[in-house]
Protein backbone atom coordinates (compact mmCIF):
# COMPACT_ATOMS: atom_id res chain seq x y z
CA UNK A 1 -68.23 13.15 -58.66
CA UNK A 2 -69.65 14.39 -61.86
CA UNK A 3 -67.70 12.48 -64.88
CA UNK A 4 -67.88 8.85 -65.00
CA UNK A 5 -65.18 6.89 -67.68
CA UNK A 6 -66.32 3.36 -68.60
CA UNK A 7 -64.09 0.65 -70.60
CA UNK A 8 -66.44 -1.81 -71.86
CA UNK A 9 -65.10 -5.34 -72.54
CA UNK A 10 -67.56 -8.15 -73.95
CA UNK A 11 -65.55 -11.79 -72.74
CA UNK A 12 -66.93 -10.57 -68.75
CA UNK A 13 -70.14 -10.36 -69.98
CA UNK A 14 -73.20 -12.92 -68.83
CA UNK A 15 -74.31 -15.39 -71.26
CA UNK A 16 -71.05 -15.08 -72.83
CA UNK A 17 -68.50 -18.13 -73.08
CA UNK A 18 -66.91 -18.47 -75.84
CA UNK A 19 -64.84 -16.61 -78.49
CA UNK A 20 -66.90 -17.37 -81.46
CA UNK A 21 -69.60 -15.13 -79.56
CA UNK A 22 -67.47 -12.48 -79.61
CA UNK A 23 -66.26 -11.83 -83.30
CA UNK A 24 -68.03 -10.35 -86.17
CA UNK A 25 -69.80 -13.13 -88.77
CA UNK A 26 -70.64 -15.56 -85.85
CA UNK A 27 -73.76 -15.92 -85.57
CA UNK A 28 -74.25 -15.23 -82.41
CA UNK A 29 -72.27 -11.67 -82.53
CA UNK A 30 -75.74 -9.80 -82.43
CA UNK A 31 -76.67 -10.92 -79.54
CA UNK A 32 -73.63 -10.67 -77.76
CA UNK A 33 -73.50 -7.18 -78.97
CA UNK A 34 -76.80 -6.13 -77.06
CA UNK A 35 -75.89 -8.16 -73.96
CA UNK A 36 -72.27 -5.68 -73.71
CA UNK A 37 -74.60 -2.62 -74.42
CA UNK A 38 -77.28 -3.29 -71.65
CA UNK A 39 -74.51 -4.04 -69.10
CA UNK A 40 -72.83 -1.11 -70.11
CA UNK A 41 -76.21 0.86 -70.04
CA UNK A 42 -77.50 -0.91 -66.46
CA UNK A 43 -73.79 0.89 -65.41
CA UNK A 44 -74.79 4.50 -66.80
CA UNK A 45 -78.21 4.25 -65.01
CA UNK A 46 -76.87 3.27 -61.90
CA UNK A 47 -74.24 6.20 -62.42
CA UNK A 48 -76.52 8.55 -63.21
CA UNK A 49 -78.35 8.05 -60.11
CA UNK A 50 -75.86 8.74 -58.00
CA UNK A 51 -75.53 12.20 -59.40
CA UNK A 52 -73.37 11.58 -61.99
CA UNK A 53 -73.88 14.16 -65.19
CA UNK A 54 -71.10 13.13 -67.57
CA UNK A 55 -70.49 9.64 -68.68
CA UNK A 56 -67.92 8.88 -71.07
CA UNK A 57 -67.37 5.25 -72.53
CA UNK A 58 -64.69 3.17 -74.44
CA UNK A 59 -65.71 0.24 -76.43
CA UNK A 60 -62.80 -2.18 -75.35
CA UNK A 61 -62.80 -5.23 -77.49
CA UNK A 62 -62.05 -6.43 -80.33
CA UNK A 63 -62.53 -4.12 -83.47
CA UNK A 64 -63.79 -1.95 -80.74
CA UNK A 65 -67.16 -1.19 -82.57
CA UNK A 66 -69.55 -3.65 -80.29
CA UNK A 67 -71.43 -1.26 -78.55
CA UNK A 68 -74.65 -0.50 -80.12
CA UNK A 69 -74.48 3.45 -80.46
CA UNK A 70 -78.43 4.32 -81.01
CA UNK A 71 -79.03 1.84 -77.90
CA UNK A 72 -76.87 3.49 -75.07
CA UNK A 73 -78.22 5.69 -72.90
CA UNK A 74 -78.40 8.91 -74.25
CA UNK A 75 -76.17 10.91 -71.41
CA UNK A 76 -73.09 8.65 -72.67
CA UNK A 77 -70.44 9.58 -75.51
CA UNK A 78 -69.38 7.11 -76.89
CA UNK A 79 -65.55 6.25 -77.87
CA UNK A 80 -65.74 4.01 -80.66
CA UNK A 81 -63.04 2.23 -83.22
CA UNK A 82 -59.42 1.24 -83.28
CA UNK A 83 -56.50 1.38 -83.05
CA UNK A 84 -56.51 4.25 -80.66
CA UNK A 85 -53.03 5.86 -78.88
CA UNK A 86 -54.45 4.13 -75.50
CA UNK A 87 -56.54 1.15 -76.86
CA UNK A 88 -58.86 -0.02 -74.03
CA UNK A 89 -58.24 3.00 -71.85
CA UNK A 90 -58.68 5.68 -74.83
CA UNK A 91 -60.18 9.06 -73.15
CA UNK A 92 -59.33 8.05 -69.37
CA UNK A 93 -57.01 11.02 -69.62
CA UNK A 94 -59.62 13.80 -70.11
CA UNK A 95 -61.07 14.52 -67.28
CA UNK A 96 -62.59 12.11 -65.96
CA UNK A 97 -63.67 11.22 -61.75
CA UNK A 98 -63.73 7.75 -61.28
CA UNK A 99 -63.64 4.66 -63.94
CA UNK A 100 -66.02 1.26 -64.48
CA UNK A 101 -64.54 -1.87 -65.96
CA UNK A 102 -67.50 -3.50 -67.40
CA UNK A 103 -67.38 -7.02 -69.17
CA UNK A 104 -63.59 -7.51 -67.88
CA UNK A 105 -62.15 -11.16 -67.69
CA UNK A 106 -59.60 -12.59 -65.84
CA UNK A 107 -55.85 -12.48 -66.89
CA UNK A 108 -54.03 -15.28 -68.69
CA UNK A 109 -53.62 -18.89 -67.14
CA UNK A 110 -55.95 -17.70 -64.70
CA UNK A 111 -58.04 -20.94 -62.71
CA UNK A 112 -61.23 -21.37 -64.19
CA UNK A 113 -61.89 -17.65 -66.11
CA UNK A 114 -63.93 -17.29 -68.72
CA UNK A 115 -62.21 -16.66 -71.96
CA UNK A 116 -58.67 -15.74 -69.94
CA UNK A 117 -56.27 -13.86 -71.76
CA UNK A 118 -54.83 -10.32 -71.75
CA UNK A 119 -54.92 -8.90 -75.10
CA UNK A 120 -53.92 -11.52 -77.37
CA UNK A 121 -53.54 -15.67 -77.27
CA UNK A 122 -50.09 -15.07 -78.39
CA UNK A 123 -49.27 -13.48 -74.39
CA UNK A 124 -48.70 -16.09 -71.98
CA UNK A 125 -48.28 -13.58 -68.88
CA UNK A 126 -47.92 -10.39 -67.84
CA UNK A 127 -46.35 -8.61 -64.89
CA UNK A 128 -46.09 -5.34 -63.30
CA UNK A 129 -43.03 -5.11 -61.13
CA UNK A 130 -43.17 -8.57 -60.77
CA UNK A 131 -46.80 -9.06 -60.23
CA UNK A 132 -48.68 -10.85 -62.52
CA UNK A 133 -52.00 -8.74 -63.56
CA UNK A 134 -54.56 -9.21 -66.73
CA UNK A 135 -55.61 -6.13 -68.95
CA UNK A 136 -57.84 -5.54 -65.39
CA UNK A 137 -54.19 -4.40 -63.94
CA UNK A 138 -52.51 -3.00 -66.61
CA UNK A 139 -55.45 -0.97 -67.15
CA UNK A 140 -56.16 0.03 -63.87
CA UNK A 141 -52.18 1.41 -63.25
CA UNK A 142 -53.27 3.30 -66.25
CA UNK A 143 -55.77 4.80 -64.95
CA UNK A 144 -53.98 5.32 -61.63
CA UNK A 145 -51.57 7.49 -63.85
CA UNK A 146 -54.29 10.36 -64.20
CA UNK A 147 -55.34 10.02 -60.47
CA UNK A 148 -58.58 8.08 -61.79
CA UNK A 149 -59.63 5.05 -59.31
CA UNK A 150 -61.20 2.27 -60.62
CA UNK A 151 -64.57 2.16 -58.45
CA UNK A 152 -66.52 -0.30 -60.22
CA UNK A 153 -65.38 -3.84 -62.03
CA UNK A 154 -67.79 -6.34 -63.10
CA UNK A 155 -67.44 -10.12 -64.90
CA UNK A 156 -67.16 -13.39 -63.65
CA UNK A 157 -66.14 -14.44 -60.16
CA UNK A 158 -62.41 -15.16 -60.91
CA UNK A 159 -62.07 -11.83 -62.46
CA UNK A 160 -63.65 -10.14 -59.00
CA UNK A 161 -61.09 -12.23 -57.27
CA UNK A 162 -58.15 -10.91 -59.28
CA UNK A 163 -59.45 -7.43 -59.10
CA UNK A 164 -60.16 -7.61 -55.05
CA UNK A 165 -56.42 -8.21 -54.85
CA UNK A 166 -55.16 -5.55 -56.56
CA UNK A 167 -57.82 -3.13 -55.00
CA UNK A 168 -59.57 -4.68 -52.07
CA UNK A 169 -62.64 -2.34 -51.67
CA UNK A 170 -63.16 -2.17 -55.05
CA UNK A 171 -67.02 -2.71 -55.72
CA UNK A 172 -67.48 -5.24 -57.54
CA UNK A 173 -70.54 -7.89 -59.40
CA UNK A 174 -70.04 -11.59 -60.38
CA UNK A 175 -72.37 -11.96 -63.37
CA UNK A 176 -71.23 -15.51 -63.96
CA UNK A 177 -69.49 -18.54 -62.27
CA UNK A 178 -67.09 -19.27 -64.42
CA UNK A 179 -66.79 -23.53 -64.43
CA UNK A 180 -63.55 -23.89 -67.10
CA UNK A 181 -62.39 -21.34 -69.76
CA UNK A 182 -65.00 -21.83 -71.83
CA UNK A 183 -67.87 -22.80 -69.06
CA UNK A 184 -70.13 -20.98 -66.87
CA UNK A 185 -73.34 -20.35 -64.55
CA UNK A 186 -74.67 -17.01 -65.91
CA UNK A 187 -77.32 -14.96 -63.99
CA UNK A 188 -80.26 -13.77 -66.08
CA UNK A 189 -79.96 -10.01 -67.82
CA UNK A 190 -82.49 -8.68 -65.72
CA UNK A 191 -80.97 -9.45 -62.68
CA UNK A 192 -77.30 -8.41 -64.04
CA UNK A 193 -78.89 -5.18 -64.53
CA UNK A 194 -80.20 -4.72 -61.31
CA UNK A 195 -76.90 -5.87 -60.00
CA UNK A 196 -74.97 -3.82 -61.93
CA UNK A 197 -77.24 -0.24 -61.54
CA UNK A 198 -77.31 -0.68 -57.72
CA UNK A 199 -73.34 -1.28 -57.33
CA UNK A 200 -72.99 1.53 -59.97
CA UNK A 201 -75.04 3.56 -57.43
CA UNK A 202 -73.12 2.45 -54.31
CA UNK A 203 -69.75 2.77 -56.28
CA UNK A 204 -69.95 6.48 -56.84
CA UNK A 205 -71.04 7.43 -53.59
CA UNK A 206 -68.40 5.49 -52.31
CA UNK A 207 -65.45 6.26 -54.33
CA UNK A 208 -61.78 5.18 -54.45
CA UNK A 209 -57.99 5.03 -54.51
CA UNK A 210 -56.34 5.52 -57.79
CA UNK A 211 -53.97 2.07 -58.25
CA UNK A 212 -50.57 3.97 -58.63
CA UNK A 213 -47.61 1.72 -59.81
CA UNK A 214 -44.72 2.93 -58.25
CA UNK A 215 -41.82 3.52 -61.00
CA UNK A 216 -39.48 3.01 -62.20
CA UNK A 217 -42.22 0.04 -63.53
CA UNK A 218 -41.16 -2.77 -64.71
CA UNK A 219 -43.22 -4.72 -67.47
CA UNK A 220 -42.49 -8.27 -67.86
CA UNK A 221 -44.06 -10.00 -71.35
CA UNK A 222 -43.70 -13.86 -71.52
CA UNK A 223 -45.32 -14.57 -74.84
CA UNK A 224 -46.07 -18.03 -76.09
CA UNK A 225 -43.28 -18.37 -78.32
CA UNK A 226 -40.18 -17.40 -78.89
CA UNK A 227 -41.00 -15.97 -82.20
CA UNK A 228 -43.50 -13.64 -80.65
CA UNK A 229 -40.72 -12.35 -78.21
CA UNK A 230 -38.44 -11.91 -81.25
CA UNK A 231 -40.23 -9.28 -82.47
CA UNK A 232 -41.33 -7.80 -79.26
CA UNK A 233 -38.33 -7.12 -78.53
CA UNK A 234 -37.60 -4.71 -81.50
CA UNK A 235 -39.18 -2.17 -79.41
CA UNK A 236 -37.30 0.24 -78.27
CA UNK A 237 -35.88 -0.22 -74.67
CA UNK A 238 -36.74 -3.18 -74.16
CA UNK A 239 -34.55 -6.49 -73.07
CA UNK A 240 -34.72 -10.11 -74.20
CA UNK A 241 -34.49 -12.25 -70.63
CA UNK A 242 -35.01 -15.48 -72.27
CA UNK A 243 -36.62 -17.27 -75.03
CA UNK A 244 -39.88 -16.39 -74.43
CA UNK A 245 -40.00 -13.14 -71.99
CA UNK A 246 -39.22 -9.40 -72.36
CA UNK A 247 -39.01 -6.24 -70.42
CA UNK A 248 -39.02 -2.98 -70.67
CA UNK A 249 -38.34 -0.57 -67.80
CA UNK A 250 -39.84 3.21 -67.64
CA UNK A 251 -41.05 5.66 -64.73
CA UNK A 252 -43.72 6.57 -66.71
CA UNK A 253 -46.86 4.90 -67.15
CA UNK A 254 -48.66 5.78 -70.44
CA UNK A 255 -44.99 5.37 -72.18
CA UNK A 256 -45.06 1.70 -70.93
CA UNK A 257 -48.10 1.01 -71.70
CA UNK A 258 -47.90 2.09 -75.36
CA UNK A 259 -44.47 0.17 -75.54
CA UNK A 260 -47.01 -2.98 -74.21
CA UNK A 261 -49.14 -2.44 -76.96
CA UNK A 262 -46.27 -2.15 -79.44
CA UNK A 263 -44.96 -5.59 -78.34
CA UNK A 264 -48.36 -7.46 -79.03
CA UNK A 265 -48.47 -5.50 -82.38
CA UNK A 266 -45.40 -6.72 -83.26
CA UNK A 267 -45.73 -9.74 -82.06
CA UNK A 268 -49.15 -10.14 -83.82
CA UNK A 269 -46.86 -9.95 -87.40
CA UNK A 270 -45.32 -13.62 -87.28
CA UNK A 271 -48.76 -15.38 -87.15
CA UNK A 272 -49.52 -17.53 -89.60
């Protein structure tokens, strides 16, 4: 295993519990924006070794321009910016071995997980033929399109939970206890790190199974208001079920997903 792909989320990350953290102009931003980068970096080490000689990494949220470039380890490239064709997942289709999730949360409505959603406020749930998953699942069936397995997921324990389901061998670190949405025992950097660069380690000599949805895949959106499903719903292919909910039905993968990302765009246009 010689290329490693790594999406790098911030909500997942420890010390992190509340939105305001998370956007440019709070004051706290800064901060925030180091603790992503050495997560991401205690990920790389750990990679690196386990013989990996490529790393290639996404930065995942937000504006998508978190990650401190002259910090990260030197080995990495770094994908930076939005929007990009496959948001979150942009490069996981060049080449890659395995993928890390690092800084995930847990999907929307989810018990207890820090700073739950999946995408956008305005999405109440999601579901892949009729499962519910977060962007931890949608992400990972992406992946599972280009025969990459997700071998590494870290964030706080509810997000491990949801990710053990989907892929039960999946290694995994809890960097947090996550108390309420916006609540939660954090471990100290230092030992994140160490967490984080030995399951990196164990990960890659370990490997995994691609998550493969079968098709024809069935996306279900139930936003929070009707509004939002209005316009979701002017995508292409898609079907209104009721007042709140849409699908949209394909066999392929990266097709669905960009129609996903079309109906949060759109739906992203009625906010006031």
């Amino acid at each position: 295993m010689k290329k490693i792909y790594i999406s790098a989320d911030m909500e997942g990350v420890s010390g992190i519990v509340n939105f305001a953290q998370t956007g440019m102009g709070d004051k706290e931003y800064e901060r925030a924006r180091n603790l992503m980068t050495d997560e991401v970096n205690a990920a790389i080490e750990g990679a690196l070794a386990a013989g990996v000689t490529e790393v290639l990494v996404n930065d995942a949220h937000g504006s998508m321009r978190n990650l401190l470039h002259e910090k990260l380890n030197p080995v990495a490239q770094l994908i930076s910016g939005s929007p990009k064709p496959l948001s979150m997942m942009q490069g996981i289709d060049e080449g890659c071995d395995a993928a890390f999730f690092i800084g995930y949360h847990a999907q929307a409505g989810a018990m207890y997980g820090v700073l739950n959603h999946v995408y956008s406020g305005r999405v109440y749930s999601v579901a892949l033929n009729g499962r519910l998953v977060g962007e931890f699942g949608l992400n990972a069936a992406l992946a599972g399109h280009f025969g990459v397995p997700v071998i590494l997921v870290t964030g706080d324990d509810t997000l491990v939970a949801e990710a053990r389901s989907i892929l039960q061998d999946v290694e995994t670190v809890a960097v947090k206890h996550a108390y309420g949405m916006r609540a939660a025992r954090c471990l100290a950097p230092r030992r994140v790190h160490d967490l984080i660069r030995e399951a990196a380690t164990r990960a890659v000599q370990k490997g995994g199974v691609p998550f493969v949805v079968a098709p024809p895949i069935t996306l279900t959106v139930s936003f929070q208001q009707s509004i939002h499903a209005e316009m979701a719903e002017l995508v292409p292919g898609s079907r209104r079920v009721d007042g709140r909910t849409v699908e949209f039905v394909h066999d392929d993968m990266p097709t669905l997903y960009r129609a996903w990302r079309a109906m949060v765009g759109l739906a992203g246009l009625v906010d006031e």
